[in-house]
N, C-alpha and C. Protein backbone atom coordinates (compact mmCIF):
# COMPACT_ATOMS: atom_id res chain seq x y z
N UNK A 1 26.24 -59.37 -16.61
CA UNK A 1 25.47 -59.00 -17.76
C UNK A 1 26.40 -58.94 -18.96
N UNK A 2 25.89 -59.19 -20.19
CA UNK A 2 26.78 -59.62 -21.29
C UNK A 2 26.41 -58.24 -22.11
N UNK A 3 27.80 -57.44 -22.22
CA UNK A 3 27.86 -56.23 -23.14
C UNK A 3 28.75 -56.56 -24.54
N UNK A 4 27.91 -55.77 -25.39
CA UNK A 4 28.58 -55.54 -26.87
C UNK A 4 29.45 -54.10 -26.43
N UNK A 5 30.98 -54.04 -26.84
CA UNK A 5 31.37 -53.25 -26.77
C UNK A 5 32.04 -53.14 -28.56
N UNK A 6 32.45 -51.85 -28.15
CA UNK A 6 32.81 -51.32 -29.73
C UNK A 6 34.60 -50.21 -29.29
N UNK A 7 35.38 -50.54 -30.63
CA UNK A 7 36.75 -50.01 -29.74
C UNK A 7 36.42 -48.70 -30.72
N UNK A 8 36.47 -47.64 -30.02
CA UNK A 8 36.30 -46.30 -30.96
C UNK A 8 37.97 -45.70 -30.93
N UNK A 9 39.19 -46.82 -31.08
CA UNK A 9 40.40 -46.67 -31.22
C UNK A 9 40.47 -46.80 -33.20
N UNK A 10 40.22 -47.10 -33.83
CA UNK A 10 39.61 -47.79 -35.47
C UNK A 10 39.66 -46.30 -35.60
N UNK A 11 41.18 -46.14 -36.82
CA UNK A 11 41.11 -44.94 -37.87
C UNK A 11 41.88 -43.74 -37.19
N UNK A 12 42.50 -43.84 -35.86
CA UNK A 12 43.48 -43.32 -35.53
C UNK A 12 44.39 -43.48 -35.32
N UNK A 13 45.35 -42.17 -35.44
CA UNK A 13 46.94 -42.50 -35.70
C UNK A 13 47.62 -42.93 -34.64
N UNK A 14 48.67 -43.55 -34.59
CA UNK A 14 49.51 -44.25 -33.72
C UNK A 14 50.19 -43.42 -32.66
N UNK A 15 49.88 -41.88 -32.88
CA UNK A 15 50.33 -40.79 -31.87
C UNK A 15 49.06 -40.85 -31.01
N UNK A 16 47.92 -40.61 -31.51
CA UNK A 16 46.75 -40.28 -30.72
C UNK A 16 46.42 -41.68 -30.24
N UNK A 17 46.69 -42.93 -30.26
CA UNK A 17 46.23 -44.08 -29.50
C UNK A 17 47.01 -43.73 -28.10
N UNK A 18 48.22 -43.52 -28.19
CA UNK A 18 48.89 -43.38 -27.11
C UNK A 18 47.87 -42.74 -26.09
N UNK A 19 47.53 -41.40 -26.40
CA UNK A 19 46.57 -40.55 -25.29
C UNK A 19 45.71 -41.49 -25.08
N UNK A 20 45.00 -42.33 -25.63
CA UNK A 20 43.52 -42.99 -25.11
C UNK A 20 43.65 -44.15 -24.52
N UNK A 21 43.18 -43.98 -23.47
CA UNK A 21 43.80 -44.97 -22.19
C UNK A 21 42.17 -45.95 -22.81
N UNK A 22 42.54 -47.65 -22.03
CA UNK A 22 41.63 -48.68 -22.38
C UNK A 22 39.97 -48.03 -21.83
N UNK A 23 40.00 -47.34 -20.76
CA UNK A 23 38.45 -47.27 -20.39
C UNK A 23 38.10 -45.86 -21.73
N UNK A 24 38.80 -45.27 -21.98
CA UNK A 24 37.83 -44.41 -23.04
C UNK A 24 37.91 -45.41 -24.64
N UNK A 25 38.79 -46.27 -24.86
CA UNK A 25 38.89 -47.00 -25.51
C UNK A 25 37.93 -47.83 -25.75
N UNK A 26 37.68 -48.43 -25.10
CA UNK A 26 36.20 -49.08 -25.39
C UNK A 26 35.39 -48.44 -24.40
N UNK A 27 33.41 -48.24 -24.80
CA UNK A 27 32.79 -47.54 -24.26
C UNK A 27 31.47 -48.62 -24.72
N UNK A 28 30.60 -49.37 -23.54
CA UNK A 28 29.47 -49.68 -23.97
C UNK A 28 28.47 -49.38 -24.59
N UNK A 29 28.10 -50.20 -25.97
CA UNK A 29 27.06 -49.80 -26.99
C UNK A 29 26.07 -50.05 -26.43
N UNK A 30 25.39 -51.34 -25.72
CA UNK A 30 24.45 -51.69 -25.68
C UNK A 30 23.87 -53.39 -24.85
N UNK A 31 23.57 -53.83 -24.07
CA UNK A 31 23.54 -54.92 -23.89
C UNK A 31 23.54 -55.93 -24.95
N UNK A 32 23.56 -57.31 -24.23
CA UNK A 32 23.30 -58.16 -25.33
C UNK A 32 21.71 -58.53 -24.98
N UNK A 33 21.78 -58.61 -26.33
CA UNK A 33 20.10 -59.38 -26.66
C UNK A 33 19.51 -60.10 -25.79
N UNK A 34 17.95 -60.17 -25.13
CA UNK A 34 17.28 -61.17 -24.34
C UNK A 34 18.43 -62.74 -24.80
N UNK A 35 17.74 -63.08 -25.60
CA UNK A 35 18.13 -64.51 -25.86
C UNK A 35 19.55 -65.34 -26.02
N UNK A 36 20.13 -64.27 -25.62
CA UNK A 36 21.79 -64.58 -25.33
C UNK A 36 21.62 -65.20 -24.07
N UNK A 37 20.97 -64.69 -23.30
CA UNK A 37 21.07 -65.32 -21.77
C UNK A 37 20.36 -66.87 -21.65
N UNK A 38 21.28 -67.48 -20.94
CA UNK A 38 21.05 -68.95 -21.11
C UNK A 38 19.99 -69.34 -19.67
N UNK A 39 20.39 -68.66 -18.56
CA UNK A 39 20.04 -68.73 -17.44
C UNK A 39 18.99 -67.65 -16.73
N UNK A 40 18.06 -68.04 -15.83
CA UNK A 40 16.98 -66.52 -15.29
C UNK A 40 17.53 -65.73 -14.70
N UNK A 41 18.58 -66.09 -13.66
CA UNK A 41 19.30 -64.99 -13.03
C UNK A 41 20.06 -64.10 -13.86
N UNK A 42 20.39 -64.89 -15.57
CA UNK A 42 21.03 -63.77 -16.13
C UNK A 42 20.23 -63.08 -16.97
N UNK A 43 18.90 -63.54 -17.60
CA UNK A 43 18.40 -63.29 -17.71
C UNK A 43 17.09 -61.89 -17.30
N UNK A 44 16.85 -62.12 -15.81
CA UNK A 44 16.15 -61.54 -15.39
C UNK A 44 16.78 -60.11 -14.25
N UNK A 45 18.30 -60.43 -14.39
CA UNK A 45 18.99 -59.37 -14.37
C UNK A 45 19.29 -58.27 -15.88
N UNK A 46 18.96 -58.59 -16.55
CA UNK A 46 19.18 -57.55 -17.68
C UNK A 46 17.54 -57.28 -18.17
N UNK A 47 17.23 -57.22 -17.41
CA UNK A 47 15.68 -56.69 -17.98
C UNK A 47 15.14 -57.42 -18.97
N UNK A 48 15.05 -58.63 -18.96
CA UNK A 48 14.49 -59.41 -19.78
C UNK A 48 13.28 -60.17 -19.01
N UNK A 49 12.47 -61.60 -19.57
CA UNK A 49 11.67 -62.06 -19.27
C UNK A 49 12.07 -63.48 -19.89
N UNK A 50 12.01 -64.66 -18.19
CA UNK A 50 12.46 -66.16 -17.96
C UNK A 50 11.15 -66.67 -18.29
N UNK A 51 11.03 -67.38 -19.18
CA UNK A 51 10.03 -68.16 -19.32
C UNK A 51 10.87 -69.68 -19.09
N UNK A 52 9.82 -70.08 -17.66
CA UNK A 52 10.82 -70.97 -17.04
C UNK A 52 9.92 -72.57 -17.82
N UNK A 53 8.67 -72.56 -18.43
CA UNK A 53 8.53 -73.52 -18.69
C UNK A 53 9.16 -74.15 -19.87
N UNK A 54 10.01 -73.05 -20.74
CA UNK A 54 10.36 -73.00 -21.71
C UNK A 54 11.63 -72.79 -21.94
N UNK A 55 12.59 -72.76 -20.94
CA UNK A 55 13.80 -72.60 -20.47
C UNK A 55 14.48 -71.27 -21.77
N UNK A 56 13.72 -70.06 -21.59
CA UNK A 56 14.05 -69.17 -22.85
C UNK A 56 14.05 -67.75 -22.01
N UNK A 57 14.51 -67.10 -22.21
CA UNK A 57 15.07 -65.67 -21.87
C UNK A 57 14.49 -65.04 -23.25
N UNK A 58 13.21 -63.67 -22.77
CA UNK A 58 12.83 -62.83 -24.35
C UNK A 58 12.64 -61.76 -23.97
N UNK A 59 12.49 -60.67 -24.69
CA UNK A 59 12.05 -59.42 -24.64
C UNK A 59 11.10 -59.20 -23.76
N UNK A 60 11.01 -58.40 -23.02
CA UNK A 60 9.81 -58.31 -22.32
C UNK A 60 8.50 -58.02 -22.72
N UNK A 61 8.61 -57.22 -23.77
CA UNK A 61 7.86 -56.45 -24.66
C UNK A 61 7.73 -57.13 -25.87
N UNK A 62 7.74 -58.70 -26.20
CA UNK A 62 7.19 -59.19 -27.18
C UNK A 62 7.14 -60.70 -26.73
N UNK A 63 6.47 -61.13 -25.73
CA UNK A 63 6.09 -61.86 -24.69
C UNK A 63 5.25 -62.73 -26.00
N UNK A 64 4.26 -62.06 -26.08
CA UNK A 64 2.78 -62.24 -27.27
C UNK A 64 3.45 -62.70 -28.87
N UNK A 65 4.65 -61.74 -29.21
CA UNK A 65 5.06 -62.62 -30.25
C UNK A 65 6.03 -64.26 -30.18
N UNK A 66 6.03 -64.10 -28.95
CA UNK A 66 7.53 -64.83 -28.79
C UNK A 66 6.86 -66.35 -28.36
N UNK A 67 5.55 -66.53 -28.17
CA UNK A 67 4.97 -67.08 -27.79
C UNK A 67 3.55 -67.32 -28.05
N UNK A 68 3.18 -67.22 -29.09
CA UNK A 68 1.64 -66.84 -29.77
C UNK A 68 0.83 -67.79 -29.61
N UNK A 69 1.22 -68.90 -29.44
CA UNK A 69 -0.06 -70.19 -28.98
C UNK A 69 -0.35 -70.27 -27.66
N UNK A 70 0.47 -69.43 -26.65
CA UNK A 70 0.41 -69.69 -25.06
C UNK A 70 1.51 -70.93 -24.61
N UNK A 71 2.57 -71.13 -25.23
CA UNK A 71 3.56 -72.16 -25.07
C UNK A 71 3.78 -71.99 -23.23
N UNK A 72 4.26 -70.46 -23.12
CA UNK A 72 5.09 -70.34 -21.89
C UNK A 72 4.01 -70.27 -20.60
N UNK A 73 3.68 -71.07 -19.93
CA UNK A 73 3.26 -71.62 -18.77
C UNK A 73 3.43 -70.52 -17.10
N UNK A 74 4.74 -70.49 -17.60
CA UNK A 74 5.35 -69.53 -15.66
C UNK A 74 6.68 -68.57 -16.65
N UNK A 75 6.66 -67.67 -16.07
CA UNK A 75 7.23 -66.43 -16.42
C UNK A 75 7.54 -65.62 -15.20
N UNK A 76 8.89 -65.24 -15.65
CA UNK A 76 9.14 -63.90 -13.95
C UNK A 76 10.26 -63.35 -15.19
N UNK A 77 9.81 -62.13 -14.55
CA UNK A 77 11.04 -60.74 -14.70
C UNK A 77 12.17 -60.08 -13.41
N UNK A 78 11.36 -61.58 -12.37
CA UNK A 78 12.60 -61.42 -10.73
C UNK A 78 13.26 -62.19 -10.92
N UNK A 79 14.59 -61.33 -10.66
CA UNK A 79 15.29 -62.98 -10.22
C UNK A 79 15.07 -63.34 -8.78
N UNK A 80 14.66 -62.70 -8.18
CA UNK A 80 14.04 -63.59 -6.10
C UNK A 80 13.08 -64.74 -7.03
N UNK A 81 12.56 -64.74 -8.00
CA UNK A 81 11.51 -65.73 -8.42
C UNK A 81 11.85 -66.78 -9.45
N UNK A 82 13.25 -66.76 -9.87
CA UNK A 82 13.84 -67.89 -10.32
C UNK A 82 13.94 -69.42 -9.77
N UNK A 83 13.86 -70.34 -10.01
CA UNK A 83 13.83 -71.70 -10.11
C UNK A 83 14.85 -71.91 -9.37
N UNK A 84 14.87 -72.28 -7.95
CA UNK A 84 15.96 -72.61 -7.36
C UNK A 84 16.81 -71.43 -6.23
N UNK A 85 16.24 -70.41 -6.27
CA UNK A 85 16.85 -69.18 -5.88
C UNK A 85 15.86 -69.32 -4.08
C-alpha cells in the first residue's frame, strides 16, 4: 500500500534530531489516493474500488460521480475477485 509520509524532524535543532530515532521520525499521514493505484490487487487492498472494465481504481464512495453515464461495467472491492487472481 502506497503511504504519504511527512518527516516531523523540520524546525529542530541538531541536538534534539539526535534523540529521534527514524521510526518516530517519520509517522504515517495518510494513504495514497484511490487513483494512485494502477492495479486491483493494489487497489482493492487499500479500500478502494477496481473498476475492471475501466482499468481505474476510485473512491468507493463516489462510484456515481466517478462514473455518471454508467461507463464502469464490473466492479469489486475484493481482491479474491480481481482479474486473474
Amino acid at each position: 500500500m502506497n503511504e504519504v509520509l511527512i518527516d516531523l524532524s523540520e524546525g529542530l535543532e541538531m541536538s534534539e534530531l539526535s534523540e529521534v530515532d527514524d521510526e518516530e521520525r517519520y509517522r504515517k499521514v495518510c494513504d495514497a489516493p484511490c487513483y494512485t493505484h494502477q492495479s486491483c490487487e493494489n487497489c482493492t487492498s487499500a479500500a478502494c474500488m477496481w473498476c475492471s472494465s475501466e482499468e481505474r481504481c476510485v473512491e468507493s464512495n463516489s462510484y456515481v460521480a466517478s462514473f455518471p453515464y454508467g461507463q464502469c461495467m464490473e466492479w469489486t472491492t475484493q481482491k479474491a475477485k480481481c482479474p486473474g487472481t
